[in-house]
PDB file of N, CA and C in Angstrom:
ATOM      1  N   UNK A   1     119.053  62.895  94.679  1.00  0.00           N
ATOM      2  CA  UNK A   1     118.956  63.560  93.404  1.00  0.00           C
ATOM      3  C   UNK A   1     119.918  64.743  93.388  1.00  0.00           C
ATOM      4  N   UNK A   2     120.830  64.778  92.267  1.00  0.00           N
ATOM      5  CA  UNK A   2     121.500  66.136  92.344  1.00  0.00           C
ATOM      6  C   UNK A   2     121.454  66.910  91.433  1.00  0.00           C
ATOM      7  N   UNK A   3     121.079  68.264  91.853  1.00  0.00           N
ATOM      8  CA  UNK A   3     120.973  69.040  90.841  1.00  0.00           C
ATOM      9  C   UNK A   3     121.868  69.475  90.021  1.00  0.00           C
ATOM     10  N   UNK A   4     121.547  70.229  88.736  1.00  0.00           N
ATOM     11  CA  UNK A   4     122.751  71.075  88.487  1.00  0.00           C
ATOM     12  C   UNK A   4     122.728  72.471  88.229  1.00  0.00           C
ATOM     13  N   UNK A   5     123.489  73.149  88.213  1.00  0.00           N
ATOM     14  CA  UNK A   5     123.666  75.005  88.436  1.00  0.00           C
ATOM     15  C   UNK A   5     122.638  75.348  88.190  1.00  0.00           C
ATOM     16  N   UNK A   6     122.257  75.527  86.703  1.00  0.00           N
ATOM     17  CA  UNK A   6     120.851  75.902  86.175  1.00  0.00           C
ATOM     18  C   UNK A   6     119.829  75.644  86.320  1.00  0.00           C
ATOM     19  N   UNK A   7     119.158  74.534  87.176  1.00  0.00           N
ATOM     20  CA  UNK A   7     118.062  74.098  87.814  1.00  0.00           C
ATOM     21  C   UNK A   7     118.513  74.940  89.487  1.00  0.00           C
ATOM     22  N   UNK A   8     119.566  74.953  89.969  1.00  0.00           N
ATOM     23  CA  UNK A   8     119.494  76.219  91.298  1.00  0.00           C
ATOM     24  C   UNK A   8     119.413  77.159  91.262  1.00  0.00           C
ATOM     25  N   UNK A   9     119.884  77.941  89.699  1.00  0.00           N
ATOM     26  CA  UNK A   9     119.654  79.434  89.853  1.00  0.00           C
ATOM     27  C   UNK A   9     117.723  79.752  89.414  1.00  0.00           C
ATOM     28  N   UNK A  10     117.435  78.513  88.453  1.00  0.00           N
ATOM     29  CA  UNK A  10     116.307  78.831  88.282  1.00  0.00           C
ATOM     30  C   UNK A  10     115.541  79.016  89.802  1.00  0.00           C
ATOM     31  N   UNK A  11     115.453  77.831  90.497  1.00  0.00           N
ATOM     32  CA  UNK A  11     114.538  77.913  91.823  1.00  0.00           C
ATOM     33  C   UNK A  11     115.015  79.125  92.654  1.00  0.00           C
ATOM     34  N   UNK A  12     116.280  79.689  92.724  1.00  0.00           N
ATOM     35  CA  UNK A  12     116.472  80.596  93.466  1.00  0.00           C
ATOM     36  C   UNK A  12     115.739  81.821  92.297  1.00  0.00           C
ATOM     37  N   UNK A  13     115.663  81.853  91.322  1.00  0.00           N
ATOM     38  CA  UNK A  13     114.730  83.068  90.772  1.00  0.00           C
ATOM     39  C   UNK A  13     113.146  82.726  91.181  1.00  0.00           C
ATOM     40  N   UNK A  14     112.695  81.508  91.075  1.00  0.00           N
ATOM     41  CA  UNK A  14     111.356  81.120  91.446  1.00  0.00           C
ATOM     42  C   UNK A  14     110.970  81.524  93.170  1.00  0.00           C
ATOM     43  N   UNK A  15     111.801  81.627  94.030  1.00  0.00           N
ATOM     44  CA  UNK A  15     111.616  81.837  95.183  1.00  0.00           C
ATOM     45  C   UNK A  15     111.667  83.155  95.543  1.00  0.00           C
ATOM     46  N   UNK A  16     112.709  84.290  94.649  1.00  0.00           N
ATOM     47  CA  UNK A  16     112.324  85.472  94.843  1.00  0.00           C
ATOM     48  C   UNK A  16     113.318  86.048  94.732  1.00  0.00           C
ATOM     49  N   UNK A  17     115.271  85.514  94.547  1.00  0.00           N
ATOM     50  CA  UNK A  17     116.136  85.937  94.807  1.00  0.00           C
ATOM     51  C   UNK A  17     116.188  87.091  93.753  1.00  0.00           C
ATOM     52  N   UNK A  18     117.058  87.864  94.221  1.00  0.00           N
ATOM     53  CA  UNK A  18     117.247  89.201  93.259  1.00  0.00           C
ATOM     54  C   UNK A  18     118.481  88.727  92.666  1.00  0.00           C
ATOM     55  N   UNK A  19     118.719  89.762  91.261  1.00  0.00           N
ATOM     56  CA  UNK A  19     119.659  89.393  90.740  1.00  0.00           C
ATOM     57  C   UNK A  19     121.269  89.222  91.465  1.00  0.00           C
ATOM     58  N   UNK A  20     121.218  90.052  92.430  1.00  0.00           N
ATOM     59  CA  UNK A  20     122.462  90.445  93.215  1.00  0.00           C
ATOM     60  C   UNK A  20     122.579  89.057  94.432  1.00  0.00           C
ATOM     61  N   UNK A  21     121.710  88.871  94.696  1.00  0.00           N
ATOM     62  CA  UNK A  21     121.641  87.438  96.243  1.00  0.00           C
ATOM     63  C   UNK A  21     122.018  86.431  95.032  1.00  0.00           C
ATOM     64  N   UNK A  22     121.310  86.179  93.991  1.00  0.00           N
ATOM     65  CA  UNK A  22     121.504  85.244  92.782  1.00  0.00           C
ATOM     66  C   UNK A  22     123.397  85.108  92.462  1.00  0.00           C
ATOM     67  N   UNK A  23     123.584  86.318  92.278  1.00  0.00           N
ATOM     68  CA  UNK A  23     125.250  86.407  91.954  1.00  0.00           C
ATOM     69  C   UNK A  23     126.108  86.615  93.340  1.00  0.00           C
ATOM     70  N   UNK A  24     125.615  86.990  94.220  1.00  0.00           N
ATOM     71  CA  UNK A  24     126.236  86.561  95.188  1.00  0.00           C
ATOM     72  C   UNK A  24     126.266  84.533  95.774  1.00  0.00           C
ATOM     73  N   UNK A  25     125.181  84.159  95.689  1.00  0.00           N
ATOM     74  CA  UNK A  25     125.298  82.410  96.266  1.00  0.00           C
ATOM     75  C   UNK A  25     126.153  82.105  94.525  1.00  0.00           C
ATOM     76  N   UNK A  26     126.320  82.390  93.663  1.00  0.00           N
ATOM     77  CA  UNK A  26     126.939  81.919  92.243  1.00  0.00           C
ATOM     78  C   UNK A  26     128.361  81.756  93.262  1.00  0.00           C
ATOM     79  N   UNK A  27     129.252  83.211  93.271  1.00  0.00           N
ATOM     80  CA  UNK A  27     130.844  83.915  93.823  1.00  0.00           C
ATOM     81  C   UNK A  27     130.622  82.695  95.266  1.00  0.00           C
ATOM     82  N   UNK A  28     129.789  82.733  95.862  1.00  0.00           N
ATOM     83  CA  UNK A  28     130.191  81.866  97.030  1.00  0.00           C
ATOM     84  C   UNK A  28     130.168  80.262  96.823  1.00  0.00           C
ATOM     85  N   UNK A  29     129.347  79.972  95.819  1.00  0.00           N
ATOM     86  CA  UNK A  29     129.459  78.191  95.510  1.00  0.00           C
ATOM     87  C   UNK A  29     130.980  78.151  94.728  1.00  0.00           C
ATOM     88  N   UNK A  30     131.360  79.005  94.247  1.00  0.00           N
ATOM     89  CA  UNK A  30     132.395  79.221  93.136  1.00  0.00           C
ATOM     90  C   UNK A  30     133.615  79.295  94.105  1.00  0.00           C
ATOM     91  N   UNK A  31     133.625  80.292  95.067  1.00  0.00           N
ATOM     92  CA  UNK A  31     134.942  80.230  95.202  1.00  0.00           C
ATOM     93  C   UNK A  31     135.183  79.850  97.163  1.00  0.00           C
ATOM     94  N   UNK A  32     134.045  79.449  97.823  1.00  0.00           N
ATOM     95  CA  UNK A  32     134.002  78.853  98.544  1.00  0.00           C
ATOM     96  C   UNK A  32     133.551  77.468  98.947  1.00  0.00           C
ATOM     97  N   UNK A  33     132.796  76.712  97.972  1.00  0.00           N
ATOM     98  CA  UNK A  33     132.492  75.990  98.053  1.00  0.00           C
ATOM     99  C   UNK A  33     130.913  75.729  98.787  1.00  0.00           C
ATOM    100  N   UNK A  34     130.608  74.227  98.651  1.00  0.00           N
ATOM    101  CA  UNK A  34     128.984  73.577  98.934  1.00  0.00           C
ATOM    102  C   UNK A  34     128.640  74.480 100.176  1.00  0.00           C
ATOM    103  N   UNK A  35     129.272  73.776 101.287  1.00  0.00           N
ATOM    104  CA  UNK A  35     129.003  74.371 102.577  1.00  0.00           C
ATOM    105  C   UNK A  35     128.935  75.802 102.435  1.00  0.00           C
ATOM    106  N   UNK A  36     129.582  76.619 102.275  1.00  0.00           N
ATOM    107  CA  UNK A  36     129.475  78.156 102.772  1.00  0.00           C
ATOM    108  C   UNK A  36     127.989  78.536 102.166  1.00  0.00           C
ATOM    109  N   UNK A  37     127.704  77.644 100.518  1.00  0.00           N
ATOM    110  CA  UNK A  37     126.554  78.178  99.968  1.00  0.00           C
ATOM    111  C   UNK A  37     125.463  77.916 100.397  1.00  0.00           C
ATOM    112  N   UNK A  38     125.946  76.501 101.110  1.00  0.00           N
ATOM    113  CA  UNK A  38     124.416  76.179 102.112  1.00  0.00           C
ATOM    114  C   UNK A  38     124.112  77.027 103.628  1.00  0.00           C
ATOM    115  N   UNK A  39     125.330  77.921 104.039  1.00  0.00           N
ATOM    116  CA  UNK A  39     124.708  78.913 104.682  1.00  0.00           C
ATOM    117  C   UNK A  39     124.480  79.954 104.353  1.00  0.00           C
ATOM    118  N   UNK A  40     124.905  80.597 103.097  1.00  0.00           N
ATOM    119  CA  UNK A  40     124.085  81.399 102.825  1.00  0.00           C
ATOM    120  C   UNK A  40     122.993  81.395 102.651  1.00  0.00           C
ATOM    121  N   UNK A  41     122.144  80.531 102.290  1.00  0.00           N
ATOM    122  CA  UNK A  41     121.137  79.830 101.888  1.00  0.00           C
ATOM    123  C   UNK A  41     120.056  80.054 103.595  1.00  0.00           C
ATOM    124  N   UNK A  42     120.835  79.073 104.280  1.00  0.00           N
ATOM    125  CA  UNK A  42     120.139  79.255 105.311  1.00  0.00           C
ATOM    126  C   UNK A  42     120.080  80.667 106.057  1.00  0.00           C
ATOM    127  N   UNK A  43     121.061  81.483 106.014  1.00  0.00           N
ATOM    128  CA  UNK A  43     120.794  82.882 106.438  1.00  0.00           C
ATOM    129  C   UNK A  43     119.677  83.522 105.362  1.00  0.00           C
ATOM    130  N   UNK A  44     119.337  83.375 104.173  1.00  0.00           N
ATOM    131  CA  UNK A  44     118.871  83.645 103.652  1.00  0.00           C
ATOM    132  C   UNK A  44     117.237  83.730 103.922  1.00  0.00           C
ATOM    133  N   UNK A  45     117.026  82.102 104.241  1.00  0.00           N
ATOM    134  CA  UNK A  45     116.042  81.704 104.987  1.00  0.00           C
ATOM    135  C   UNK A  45     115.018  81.873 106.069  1.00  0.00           C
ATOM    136  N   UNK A  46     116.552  82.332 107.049  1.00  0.00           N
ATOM    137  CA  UNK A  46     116.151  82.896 108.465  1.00  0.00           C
ATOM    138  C   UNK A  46     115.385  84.499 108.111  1.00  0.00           C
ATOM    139  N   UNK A  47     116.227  84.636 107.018  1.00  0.00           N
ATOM    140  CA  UNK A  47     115.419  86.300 106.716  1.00  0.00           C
ATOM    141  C   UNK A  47     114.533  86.292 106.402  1.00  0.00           C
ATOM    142  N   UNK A  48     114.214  85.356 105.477  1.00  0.00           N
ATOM    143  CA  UNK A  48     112.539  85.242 105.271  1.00  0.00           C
ATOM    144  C   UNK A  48     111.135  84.883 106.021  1.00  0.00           C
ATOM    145  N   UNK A  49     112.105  83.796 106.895  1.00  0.00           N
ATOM    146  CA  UNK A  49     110.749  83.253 108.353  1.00  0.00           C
ATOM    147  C   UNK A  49     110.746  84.540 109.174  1.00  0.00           C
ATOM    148  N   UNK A  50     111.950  85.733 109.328  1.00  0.00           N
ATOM    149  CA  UNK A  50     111.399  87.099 110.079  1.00  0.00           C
ATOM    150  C   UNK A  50     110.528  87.921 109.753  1.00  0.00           C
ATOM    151  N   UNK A  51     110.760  87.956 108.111  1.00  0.00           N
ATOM    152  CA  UNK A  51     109.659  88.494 107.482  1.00  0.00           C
ATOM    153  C   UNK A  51     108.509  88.215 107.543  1.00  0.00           C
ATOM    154  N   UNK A  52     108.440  86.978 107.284  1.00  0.00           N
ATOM    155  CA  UNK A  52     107.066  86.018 108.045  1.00  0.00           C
ATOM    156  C   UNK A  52     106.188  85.943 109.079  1.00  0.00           C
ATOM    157  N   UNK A  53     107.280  86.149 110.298  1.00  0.00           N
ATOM    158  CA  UNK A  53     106.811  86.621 111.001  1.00  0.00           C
ATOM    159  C   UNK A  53     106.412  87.938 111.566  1.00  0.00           C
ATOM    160  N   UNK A  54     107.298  88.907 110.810  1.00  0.00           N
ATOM    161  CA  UNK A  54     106.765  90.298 110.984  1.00  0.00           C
ATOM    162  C   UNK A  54     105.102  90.615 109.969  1.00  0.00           C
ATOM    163  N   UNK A  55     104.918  89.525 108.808  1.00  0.00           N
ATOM    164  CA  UNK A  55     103.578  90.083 108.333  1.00  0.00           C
ATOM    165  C   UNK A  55     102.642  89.129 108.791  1.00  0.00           C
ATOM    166  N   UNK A  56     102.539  88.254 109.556  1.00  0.00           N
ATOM    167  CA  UNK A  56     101.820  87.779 110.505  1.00  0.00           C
ATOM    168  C   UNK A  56     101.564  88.438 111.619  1.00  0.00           C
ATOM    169  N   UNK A  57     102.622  88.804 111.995  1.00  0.00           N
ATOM    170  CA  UNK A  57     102.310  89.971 113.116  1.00  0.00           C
ATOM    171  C   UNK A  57     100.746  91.500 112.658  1.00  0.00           C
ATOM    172  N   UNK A  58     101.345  91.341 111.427  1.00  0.00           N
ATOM    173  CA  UNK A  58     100.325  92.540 110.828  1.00  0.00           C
ATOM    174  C   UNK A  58      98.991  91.763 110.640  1.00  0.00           C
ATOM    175  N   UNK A  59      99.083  90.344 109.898  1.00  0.00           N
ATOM    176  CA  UNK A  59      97.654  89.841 109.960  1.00  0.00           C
ATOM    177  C   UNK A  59      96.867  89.537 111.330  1.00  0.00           C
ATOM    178  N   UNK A  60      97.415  89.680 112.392  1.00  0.00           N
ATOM    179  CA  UNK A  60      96.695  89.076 113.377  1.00  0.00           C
ATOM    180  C   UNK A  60      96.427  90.758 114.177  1.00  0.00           C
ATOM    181  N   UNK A  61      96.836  91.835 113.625  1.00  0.00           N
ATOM    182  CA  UNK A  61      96.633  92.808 113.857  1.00  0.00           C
ATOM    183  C   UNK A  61      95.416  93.300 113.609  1.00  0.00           C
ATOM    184  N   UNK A  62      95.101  93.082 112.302  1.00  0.00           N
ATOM    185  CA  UNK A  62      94.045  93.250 110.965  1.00  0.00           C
ATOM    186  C   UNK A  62      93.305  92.586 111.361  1.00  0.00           C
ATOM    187  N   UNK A  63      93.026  91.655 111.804  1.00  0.00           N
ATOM    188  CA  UNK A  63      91.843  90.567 112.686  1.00  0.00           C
ATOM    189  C   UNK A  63      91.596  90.991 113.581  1.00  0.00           C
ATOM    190  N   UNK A  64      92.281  91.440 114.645  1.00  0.00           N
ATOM    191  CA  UNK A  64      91.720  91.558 115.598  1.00  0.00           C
ATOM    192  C   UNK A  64      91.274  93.342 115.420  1.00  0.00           C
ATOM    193  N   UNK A  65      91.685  94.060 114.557  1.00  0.00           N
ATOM    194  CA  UNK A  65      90.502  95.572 114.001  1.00  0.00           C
ATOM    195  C   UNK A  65      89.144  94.769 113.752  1.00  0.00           C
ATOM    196  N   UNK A  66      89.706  94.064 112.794  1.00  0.00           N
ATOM    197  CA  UNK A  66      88.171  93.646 112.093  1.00  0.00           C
ATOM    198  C   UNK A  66      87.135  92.927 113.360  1.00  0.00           C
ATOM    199  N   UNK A  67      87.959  92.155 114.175  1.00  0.00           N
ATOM    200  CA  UNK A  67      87.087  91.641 115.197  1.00  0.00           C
ATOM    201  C   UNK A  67      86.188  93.160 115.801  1.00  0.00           C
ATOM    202  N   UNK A  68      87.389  94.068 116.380  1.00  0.00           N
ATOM    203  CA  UNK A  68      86.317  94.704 117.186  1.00  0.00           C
ATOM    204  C   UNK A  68      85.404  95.904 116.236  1.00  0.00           C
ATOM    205  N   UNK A  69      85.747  95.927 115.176  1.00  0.00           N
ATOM    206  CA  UNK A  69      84.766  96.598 114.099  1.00  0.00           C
ATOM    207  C   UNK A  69      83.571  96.409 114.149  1.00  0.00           C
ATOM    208  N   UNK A  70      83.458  94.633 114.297  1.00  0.00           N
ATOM    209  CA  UNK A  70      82.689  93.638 113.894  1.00  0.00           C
ATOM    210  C   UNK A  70      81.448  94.010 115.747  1.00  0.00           C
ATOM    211  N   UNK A  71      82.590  93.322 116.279  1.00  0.00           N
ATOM    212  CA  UNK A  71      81.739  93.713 117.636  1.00  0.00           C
ATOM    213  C   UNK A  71      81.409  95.367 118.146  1.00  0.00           C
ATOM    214  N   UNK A  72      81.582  96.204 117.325  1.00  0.00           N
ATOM    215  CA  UNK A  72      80.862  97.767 117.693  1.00  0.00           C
ATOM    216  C   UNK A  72      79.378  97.987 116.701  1.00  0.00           C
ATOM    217  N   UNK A  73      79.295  96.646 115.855  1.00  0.00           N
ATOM    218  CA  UNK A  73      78.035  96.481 114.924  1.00  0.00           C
ATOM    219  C   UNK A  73      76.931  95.921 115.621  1.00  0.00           C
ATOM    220  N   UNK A  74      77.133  95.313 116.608  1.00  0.00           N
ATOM    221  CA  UNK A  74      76.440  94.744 117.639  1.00  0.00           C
ATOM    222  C   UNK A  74      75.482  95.474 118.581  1.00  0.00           C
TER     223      UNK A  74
END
């Protein structure tokens, strides 16, 4: 299935891109072509699974307060 422009910029607004990452992957499909935009894309990505993993890091933080909260009720 291939998309076209306006169905990518939409999903890249649906996923979270800001206007500026938005007009930046535009200048790089434009004047570099598929490939370069598919790594931006994927660097893009990688930034987000860090993020991911940095607020996972915080939820398993928050659990384990609440665990021993839980066990000083005891």
């Amino acid at each position: 299935m291939q998309m076209n422009k306006e169905s990518i910029l939409h999903m890249l607004e649906q996923i979270g891109f800001d206007s500026l990452q938005i007009q930046r992957f535009e200048d790089i499909l434009e004047t570099e072509g598929i490939e370069e935009a598919r790594n931006y894309l994927r660097c893009q990505r990688c930034d987000l699974v860090e993020k991911m993993h940095l607020y996972q890091k915080k939820v398993d933080q928050l659990d384990y307060l609440i665990y021993q909260l839980k066990k000083e009720e005891l």
